[in-house]
C-alpha atoms as a PDB file:
ATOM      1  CA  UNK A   1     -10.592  13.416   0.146  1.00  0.00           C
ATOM      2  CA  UNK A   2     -13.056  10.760   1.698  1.00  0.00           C
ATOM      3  CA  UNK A   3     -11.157   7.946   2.041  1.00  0.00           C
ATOM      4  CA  UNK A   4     -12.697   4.312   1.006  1.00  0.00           C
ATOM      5  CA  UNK A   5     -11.702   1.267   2.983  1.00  0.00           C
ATOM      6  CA  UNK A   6     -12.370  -0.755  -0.112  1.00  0.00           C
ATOM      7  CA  UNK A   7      -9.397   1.095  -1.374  1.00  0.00           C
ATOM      8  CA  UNK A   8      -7.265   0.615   1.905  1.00  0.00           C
ATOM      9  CA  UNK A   9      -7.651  -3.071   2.184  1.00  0.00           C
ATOM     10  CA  UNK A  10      -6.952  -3.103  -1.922  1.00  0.00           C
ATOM     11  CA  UNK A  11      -3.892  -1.116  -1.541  1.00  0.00           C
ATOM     12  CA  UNK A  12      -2.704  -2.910   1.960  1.00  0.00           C
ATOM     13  CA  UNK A  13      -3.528  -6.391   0.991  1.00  0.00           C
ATOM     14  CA  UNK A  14      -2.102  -6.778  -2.350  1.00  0.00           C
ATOM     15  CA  UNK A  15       1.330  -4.411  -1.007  1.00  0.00           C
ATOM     16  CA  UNK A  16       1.950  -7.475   1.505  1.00  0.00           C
ATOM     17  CA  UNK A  17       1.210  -9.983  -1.070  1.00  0.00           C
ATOM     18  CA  UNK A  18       3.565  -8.362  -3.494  1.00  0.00           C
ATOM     19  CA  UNK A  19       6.046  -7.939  -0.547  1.00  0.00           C
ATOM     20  CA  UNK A  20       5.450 -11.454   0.739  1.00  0.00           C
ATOM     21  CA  UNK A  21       6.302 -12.946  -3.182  1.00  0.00           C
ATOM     22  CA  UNK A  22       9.506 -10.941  -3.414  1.00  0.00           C
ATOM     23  CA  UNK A  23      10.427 -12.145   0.227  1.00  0.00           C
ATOM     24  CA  UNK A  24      10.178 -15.539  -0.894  1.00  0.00           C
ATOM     25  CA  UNK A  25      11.946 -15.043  -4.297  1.00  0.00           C
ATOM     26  CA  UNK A  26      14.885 -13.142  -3.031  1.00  0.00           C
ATOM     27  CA  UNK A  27      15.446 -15.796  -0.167  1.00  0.00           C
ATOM     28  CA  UNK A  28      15.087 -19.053  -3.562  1.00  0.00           C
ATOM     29  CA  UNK A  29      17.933 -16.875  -5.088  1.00  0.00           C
ATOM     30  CA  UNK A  30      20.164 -16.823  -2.065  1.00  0.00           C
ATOM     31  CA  UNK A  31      19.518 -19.934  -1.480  1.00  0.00           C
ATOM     32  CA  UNK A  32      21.222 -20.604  -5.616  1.00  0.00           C
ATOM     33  CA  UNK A  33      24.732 -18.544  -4.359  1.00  0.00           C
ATOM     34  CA  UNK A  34      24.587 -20.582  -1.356  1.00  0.00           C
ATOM     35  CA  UNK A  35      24.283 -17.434   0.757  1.00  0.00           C
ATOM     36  CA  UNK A  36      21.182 -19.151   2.517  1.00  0.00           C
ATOM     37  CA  UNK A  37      20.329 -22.877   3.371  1.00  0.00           C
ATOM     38  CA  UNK A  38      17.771 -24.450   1.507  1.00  0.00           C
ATOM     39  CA  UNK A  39      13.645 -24.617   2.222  1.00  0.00           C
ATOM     40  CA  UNK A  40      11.460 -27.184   1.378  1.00  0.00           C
ATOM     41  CA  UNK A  41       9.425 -26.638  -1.904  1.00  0.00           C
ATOM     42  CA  UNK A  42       6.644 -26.610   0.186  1.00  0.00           C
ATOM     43  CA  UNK A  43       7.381 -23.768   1.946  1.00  0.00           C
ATOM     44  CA  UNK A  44       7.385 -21.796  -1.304  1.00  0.00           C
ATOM     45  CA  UNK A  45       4.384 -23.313  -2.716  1.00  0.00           C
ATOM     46  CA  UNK A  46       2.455 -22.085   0.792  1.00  0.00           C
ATOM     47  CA  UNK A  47       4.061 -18.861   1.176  1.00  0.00           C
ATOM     48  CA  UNK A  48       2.553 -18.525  -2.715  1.00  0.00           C
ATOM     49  CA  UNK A  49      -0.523 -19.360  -2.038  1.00  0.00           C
ATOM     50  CA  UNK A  50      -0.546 -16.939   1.130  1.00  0.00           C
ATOM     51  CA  UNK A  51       0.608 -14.239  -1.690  1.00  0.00           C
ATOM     52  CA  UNK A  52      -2.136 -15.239  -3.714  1.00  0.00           C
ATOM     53  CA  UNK A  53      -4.801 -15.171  -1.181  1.00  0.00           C
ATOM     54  CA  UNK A  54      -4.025 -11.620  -0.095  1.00  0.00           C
ATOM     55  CA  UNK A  55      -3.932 -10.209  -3.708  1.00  0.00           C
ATOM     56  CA  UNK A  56      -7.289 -12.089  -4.291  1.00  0.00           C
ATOM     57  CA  UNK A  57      -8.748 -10.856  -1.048  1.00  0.00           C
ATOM     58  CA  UNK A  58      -7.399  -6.985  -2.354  1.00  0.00           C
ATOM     59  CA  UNK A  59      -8.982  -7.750  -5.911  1.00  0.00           C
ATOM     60  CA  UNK A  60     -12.038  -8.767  -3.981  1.00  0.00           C
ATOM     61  CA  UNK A  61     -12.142  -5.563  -1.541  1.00  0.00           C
ATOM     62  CA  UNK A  62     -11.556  -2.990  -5.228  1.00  0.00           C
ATOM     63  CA  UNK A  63     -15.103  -4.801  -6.060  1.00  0.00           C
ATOM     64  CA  UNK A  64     -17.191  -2.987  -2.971  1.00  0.00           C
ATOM     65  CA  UNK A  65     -15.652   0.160  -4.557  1.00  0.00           C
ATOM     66  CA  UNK A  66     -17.673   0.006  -7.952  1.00  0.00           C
ATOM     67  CA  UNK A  67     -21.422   1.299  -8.233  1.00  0.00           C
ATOM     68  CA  UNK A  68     -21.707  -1.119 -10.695  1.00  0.00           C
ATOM     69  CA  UNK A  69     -19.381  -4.802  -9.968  1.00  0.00           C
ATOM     70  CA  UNK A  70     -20.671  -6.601 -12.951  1.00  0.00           C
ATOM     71  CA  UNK A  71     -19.151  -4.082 -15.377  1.00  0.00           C
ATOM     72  CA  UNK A  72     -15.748  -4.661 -13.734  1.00  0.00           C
ATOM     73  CA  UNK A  73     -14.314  -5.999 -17.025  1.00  0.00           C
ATOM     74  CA  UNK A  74     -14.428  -2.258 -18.323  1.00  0.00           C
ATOM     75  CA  UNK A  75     -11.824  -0.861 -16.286  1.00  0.00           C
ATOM     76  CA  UNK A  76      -9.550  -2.265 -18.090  1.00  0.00           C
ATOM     77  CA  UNK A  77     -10.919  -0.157 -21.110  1.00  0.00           C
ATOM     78  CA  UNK A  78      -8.551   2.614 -21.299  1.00  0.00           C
ATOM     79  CA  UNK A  79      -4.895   1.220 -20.678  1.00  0.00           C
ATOM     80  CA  UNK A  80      -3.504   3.198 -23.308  1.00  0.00           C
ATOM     81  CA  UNK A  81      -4.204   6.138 -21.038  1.00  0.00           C
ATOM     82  CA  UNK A  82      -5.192   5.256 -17.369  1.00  0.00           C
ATOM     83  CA  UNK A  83      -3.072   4.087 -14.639  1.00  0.00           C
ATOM     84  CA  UNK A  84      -5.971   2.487 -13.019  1.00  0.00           C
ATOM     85  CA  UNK A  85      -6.932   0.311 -16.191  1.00  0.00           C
ATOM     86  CA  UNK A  86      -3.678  -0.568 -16.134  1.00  0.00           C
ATOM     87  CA  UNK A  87      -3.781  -2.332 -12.478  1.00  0.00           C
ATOM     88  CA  UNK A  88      -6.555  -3.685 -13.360  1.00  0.00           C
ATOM     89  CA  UNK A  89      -4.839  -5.901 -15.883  1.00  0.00           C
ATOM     90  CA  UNK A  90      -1.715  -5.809 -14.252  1.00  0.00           C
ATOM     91  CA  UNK A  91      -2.991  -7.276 -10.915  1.00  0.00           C
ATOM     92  CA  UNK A  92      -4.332 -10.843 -12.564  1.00  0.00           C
ATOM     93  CA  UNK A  93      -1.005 -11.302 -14.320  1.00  0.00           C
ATOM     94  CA  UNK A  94       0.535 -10.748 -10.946  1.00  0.00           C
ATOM     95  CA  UNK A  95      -1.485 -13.505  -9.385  1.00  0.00           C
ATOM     96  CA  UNK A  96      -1.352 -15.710 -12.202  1.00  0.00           C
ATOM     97  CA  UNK A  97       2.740 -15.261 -12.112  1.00  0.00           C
ATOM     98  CA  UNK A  98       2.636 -15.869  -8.485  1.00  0.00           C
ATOM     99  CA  UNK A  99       0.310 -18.841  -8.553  1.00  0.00           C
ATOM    100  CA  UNK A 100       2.875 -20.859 -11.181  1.00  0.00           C
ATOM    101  CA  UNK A 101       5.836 -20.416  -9.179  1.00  0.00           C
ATOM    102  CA  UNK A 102       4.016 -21.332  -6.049  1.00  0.00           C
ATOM    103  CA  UNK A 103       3.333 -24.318  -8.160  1.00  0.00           C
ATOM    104  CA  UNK A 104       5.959 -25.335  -9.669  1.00  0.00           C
ATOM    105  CA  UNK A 105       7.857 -25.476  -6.527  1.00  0.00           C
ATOM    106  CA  UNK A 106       4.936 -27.703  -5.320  1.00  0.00           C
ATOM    107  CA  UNK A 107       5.538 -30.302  -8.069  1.00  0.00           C
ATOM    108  CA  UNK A 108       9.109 -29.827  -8.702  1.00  0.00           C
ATOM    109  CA  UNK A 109      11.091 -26.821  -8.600  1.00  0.00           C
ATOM    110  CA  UNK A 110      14.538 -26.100 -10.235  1.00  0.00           C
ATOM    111  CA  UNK A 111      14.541 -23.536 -13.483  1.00  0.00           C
ATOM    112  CA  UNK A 112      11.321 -23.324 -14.440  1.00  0.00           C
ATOM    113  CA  UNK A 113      10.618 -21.634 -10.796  1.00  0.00           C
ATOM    114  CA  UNK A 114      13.110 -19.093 -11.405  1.00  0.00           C
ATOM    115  CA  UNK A 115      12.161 -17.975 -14.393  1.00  0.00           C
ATOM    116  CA  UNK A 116       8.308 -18.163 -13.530  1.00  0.00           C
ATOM    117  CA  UNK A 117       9.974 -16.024  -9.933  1.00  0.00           C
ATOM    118  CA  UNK A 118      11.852 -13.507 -12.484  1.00  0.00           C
ATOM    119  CA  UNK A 119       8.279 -13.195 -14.209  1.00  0.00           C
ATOM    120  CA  UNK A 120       6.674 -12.573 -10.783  1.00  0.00           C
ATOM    121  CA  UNK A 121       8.860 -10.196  -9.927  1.00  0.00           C
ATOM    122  CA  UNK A 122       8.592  -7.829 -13.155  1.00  0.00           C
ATOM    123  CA  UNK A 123       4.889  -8.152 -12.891  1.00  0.00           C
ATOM    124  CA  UNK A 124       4.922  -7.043  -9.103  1.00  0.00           C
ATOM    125  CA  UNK A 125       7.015  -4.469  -9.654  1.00  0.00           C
ATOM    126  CA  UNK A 126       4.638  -2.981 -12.313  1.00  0.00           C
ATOM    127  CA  UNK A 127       1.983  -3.474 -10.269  1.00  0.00           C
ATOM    128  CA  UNK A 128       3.765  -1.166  -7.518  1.00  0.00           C
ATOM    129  CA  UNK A 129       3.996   1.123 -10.133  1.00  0.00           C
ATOM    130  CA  UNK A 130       0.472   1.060 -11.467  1.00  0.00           C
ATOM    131  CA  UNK A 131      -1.001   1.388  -7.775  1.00  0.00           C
ATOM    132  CA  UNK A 132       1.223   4.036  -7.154  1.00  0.00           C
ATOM    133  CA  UNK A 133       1.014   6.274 -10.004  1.00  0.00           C
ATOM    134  CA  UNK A 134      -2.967   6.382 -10.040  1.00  0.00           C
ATOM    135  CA  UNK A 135      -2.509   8.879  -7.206  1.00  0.00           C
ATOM    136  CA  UNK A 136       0.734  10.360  -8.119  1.00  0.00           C
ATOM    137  CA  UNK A 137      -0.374  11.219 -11.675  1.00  0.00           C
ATOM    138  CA  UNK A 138      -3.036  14.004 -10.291  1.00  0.00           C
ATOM    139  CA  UNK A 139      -1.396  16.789 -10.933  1.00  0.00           C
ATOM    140  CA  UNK A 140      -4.140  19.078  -8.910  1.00  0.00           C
ATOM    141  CA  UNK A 141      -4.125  17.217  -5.514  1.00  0.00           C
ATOM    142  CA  UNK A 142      -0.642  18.611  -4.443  1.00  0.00           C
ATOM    143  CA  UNK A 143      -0.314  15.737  -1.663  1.00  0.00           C
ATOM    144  CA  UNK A 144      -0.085  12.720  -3.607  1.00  0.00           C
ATOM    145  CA  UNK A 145       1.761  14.645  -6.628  1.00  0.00           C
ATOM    146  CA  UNK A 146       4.873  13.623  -5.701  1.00  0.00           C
ATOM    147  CA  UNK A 147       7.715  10.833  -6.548  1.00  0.00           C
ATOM    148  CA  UNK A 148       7.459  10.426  -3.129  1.00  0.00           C
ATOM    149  CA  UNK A 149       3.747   8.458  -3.183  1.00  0.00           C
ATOM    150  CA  UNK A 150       4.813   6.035  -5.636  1.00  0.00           C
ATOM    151  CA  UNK A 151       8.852   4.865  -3.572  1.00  0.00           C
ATOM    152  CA  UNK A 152       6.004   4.795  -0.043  1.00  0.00           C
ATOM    153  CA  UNK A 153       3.656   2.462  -1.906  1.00  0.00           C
ATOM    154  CA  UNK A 154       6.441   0.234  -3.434  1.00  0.00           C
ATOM    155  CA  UNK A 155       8.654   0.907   0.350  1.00  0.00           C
ATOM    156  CA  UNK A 156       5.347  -0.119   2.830  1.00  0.00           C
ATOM    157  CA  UNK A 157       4.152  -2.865   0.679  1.00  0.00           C
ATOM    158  CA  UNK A 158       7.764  -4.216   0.523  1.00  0.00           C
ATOM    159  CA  UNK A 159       8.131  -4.304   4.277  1.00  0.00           C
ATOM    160  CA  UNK A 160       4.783  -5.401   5.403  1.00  0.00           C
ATOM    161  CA  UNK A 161       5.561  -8.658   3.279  1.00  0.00           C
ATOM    162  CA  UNK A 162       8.869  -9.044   4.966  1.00  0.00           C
ATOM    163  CA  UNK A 163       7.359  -8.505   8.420  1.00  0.00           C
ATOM    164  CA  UNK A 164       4.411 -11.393   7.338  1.00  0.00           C
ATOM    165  CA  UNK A 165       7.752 -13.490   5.406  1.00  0.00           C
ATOM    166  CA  UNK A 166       9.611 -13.329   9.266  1.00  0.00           C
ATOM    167  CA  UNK A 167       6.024 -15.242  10.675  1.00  0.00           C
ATOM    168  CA  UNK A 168       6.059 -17.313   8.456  1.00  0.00           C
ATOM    169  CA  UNK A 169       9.738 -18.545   7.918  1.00  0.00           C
ATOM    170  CA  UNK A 170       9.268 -19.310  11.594  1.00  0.00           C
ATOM    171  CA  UNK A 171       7.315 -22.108  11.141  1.00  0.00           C
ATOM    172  CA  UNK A 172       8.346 -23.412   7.994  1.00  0.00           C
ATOM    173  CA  UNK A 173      11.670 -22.032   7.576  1.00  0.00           C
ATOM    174  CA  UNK A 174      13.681 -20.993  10.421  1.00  0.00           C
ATOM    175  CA  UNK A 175      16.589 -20.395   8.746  1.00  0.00           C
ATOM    176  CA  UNK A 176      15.564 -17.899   6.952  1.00  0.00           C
ATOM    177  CA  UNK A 177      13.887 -15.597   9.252  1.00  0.00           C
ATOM    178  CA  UNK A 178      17.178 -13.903  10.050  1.00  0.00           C
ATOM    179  CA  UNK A 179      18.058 -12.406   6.854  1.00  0.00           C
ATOM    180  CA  UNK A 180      14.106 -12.073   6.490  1.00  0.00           C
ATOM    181  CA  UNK A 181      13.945 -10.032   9.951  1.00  0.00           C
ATOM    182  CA  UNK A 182      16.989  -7.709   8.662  1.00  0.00           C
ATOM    183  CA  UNK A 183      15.661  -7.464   5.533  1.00  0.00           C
ATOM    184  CA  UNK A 184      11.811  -6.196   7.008  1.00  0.00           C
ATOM    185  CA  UNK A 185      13.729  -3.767   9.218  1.00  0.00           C
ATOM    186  CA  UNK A 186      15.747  -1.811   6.709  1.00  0.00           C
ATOM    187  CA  UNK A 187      12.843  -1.698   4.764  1.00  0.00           C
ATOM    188  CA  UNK A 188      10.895  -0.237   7.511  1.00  0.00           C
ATOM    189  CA  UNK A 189      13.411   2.101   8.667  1.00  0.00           C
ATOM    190  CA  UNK A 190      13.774   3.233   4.803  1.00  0.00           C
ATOM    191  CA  UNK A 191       9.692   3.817   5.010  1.00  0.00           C
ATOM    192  CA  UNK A 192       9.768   5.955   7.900  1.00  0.00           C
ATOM    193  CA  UNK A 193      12.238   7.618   5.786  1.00  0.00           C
ATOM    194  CA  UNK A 194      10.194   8.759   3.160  1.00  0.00           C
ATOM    195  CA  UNK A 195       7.253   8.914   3.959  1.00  0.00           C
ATOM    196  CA  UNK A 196       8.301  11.406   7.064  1.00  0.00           C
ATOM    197  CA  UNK A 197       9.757  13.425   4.106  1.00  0.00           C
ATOM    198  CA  UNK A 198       6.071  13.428   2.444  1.00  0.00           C
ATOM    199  CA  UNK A 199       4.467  14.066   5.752  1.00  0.00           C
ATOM    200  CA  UNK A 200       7.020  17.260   6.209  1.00  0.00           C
ATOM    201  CA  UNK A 201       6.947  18.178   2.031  1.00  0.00           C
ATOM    202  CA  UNK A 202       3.040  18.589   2.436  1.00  0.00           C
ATOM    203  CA  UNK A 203       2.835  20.279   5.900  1.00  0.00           C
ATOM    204  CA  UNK A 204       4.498  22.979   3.633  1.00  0.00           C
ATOM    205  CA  UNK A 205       2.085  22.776   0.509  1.00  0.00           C
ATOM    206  CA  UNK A 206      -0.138  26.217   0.005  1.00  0.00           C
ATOM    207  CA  UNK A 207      -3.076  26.094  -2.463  1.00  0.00           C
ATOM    208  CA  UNK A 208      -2.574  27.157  -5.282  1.00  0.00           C
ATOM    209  CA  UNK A 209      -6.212  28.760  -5.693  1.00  0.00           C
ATOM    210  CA  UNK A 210      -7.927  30.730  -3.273  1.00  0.00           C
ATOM    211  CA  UNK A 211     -11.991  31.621  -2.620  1.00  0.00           C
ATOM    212  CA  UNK A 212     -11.153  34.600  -4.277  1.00  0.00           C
ATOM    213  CA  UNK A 213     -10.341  33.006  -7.880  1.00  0.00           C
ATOM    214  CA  UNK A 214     -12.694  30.183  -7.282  1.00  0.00           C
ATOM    215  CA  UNK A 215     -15.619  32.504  -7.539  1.00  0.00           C
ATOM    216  CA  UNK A 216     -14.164  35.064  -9.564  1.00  0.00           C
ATOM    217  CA  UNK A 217     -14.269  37.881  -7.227  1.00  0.00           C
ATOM    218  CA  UNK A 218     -10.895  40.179  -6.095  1.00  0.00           C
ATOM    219  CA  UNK A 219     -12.262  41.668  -3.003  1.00  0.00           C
ATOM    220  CA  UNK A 220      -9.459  40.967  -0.013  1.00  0.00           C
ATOM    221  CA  UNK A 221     -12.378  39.358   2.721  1.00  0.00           C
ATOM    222  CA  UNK A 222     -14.662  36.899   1.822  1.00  0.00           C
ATOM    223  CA  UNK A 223     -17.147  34.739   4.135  1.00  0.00           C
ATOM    224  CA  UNK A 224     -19.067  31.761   2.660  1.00  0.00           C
ATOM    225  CA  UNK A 225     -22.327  32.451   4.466  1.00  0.00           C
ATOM    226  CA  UNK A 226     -24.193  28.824   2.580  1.00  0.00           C
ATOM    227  CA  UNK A 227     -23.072  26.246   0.112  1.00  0.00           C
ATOM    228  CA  UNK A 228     -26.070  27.102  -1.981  1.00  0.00           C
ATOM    229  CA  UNK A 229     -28.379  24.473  -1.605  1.00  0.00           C
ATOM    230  CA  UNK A 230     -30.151  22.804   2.016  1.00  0.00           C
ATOM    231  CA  UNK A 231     -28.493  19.997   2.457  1.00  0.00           C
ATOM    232  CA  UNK A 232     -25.147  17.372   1.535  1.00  0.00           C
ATOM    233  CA  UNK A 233     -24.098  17.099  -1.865  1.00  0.00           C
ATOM    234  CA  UNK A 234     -21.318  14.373  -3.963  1.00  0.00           C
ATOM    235  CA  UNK A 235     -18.950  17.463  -3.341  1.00  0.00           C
ATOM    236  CA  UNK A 236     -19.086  17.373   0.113  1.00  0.00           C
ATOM    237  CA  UNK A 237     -19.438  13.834   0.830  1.00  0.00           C
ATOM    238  CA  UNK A 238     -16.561  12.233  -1.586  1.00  0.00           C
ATOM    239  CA  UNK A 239     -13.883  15.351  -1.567  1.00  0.00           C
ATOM    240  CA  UNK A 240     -13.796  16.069   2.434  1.00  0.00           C
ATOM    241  CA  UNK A 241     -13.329  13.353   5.080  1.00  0.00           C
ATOM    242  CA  UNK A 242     -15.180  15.745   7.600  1.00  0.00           C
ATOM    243  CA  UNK A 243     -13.005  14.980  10.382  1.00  0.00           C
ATOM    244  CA  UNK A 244     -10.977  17.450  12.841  1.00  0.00           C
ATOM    245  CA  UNK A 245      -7.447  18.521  12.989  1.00  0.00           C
ATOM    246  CA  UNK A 246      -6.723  16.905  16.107  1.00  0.00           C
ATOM    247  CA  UNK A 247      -8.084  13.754  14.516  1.00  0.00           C
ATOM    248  CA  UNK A 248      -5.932  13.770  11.865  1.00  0.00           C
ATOM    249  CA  UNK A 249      -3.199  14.330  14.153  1.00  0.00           C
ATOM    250  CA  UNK A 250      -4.598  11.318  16.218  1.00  0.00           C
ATOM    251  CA  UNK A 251      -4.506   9.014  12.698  1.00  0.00           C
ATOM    252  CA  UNK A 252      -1.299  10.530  11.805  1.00  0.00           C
ATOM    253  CA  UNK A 253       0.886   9.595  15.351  1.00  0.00           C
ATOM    254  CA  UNK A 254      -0.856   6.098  15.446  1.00  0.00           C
ATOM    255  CA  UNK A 255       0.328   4.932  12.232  1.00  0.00           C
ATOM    256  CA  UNK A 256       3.676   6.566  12.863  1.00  0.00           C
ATOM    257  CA  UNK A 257       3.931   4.718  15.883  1.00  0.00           C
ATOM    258  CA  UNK A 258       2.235   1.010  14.468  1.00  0.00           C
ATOM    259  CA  UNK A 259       4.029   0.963  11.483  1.00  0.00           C
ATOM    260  CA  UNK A 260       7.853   1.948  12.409  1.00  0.00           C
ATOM    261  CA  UNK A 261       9.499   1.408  16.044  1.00  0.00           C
ATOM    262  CA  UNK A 262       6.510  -1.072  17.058  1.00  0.00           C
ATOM    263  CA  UNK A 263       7.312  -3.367  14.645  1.00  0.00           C
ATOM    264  CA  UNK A 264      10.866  -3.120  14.519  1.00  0.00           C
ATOM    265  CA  UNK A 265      11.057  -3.835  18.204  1.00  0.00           C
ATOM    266  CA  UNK A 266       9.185  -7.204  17.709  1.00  0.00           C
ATOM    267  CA  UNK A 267      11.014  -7.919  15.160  1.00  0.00           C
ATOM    268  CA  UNK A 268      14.381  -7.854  16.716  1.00  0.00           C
ATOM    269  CA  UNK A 269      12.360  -9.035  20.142  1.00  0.00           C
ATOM    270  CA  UNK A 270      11.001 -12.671  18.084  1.00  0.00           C
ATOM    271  CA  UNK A 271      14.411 -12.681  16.560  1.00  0.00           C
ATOM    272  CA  UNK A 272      16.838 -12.336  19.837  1.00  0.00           C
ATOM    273  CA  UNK A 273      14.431 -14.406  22.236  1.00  0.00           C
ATOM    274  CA  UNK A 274      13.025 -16.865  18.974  1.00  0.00           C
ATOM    275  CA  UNK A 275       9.811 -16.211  19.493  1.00  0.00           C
ATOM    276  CA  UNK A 276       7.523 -16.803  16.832  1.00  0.00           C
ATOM    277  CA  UNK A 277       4.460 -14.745  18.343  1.00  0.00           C
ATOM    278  CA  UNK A 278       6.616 -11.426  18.735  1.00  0.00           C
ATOM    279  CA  UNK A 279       6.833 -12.246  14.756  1.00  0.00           C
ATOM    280  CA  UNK A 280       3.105 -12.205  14.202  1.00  0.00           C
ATOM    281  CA  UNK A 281       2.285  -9.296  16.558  1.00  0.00           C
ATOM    282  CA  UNK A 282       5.184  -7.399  14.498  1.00  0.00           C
ATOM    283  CA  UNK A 283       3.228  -8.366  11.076  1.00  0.00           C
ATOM    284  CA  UNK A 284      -0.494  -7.434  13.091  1.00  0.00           C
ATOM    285  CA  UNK A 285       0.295  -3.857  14.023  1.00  0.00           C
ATOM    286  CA  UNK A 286       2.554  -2.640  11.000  1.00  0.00           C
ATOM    287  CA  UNK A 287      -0.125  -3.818   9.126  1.00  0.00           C
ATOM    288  CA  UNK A 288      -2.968  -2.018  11.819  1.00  0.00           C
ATOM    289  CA  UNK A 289      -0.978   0.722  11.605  1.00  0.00           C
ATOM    290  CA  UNK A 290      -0.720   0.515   7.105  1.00  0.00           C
ATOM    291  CA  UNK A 291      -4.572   0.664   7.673  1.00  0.00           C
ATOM    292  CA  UNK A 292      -4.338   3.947   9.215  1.00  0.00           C
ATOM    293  CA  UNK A 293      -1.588   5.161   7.103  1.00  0.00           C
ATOM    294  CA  UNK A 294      -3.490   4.717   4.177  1.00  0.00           C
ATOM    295  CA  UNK A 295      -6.574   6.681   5.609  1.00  0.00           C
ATOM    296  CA  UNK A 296      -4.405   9.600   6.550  1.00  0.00           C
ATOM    297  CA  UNK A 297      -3.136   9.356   2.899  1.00  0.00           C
ATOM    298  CA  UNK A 298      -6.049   9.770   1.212  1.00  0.00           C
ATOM    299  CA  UNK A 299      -7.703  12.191   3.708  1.00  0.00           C
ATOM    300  CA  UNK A 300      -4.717  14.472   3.298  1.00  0.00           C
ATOM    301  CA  UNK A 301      -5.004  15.087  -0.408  1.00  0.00           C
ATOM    302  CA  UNK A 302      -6.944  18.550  -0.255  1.00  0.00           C
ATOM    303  CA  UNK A 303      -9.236  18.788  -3.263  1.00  0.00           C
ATOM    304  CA  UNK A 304      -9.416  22.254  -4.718  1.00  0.00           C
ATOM    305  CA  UNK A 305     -13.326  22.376  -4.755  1.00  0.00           C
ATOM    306  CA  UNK A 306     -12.702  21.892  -0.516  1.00  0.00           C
ATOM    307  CA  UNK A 307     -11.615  26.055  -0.935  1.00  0.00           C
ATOM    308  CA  UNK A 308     -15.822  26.434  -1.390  1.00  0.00           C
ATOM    309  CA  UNK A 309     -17.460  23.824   0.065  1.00  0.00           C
ATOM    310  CA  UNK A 310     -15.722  22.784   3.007  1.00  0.00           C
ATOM    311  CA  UNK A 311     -16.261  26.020   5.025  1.00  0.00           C
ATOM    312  CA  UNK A 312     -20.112  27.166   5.899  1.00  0.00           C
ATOM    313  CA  UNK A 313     -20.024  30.641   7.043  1.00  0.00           C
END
């Protein structure tokens, strides 16, 4: 596939804003047991709005995606049926959730931010789910069919809003960017995890057409001599990235390397020598490296029309 960077920063932004909410709700509830020392409300209401903003600024990116913004509302048509309609609700109710409990915490605090935090958290775990299974549900593009694409949405999302929790707890927090630092790691190490098991699951995927029963012919040797018309075409622009193996390979070992040990050796660097930058620059290239991810992810997925139209002669 062609991958859209509308769709990246959608997918990248509102994963650390999702991760960066259930950072902050996870520490409030430790804080209840005792487990953790208390934060201002402030630094609740911030880290809230910082959630927000990134959701919004994914919302925003989905918009340079659409041949036609101002009809935005009707996405959300055909929830009964489509994943993506469903996001599209989803994703407001997210905010919204997010936006009272960064609020109430601002104002006051005590219940009514737990339960408006329990609320959050439901609607961002749907919202994992939604993003997730608008790939995952197409049954014909063998690379993102897989349980897999929905636990390495839900997984990289979680741990990029750890990593960006760590900065932040830093400065307004310090207490908490220990458990927030272990927390960002497992969930990092559990990434590499799985998605290295989707990397190796499709490196073994065959198609499950050839030329042969595209075109309806049996003969053993076929060569695609022209596409059939002189020039580009929506097939060959939107279903093939038209890059090289070697620079998929390139995309592939950079985000490998951006997202997993480069992070997790700034995090335990910031956290060992307290230093907040090492924090930031953990947050800046796991989420770099999410950028490239993503664009490997889509350009993977190997549309079946790509058997005709990919190859000329």
């Amino acid at each position: 596939m062609n991958p859209a960077f509308s769709v990246i920063f959608l997918t990248t932004l509102i994963g650390a804003g999702q991760g960066l909410f259930l950072a902050l709700f996870v520490a409030e509830m430790l804080v209840q047991f005792r487990a953790l020392s208390a934060a201002p409300g402030t630094f609740y209401a911030l880290g809230s709005l910082l959630a927000v903003a990134l959701l919004g600024l994914g919302l925003l990116a989905s918009f340079f995606h659409l041949g036609h913004p101002e009809r935005a509302w009707r996405a959300a048509a055909m929830w009964r049926t489509s994943w993506l309609s469903r996001e599209v609700i989803v994703l407001p109710l997210t905010m919204l959730c997010v936006a009272a409990y960064g609020l109430v915490h601002f104002l006051a605090g005590g219940a009514a931010s737990l339960a408006l935090g329990g609320l959050g958290v439901l609607a961002t775990a749907a919202l994992f789910v939604c993003t997730g299974m608008i790939y995952a549900c197409i049954r014909f593009l063998q690379e993102w069919a897989s349980p897999l694409t929905l636990v390495n949405f839900t997984l990289l999302g979680s741990a990029s809003g750890f990593t960006l929790a760590s900065a932040y707890a830093a400065w307004g927090a310090p207490a908490l960017v220990e458990p927030f630092v272990f927390c960002a790691g497992a969930l990092t190490l559990a990434a590499l995890a799985t998605r290295t098991a989707s990397l190796m699951r499709n490196a073994r995927l065959r198609p499950k057409t050839t030329l042969q029963s595209a075109i309806g012919v049996r003969h053993p040797r076929i060569v695609q001599q022209a596409q059939g018309f002189m020039g580009g075409s929506f097939n060959t622009r939107e279903f093939f990235h038209g890059r090289s193996s070697q620079w998929l390979r390139g995309v592939k070992w950079l985000f490998l390397v951006l997202v997993f040990p480069v992070p997790v050796l700034l995090l335990a660097a910031g956290l060992k020598q307290d230093l907040p930058l090492a924090l930031c620059m953990a947050f800046l290239s796991q989420y770099i490296g999410l950028i490239a991810e993503r664009w490997f992810f889509f350009a993977q997925a190997n549309h079946p029309q790509n058997l005709y139209y990919q190859t000329v002669g």
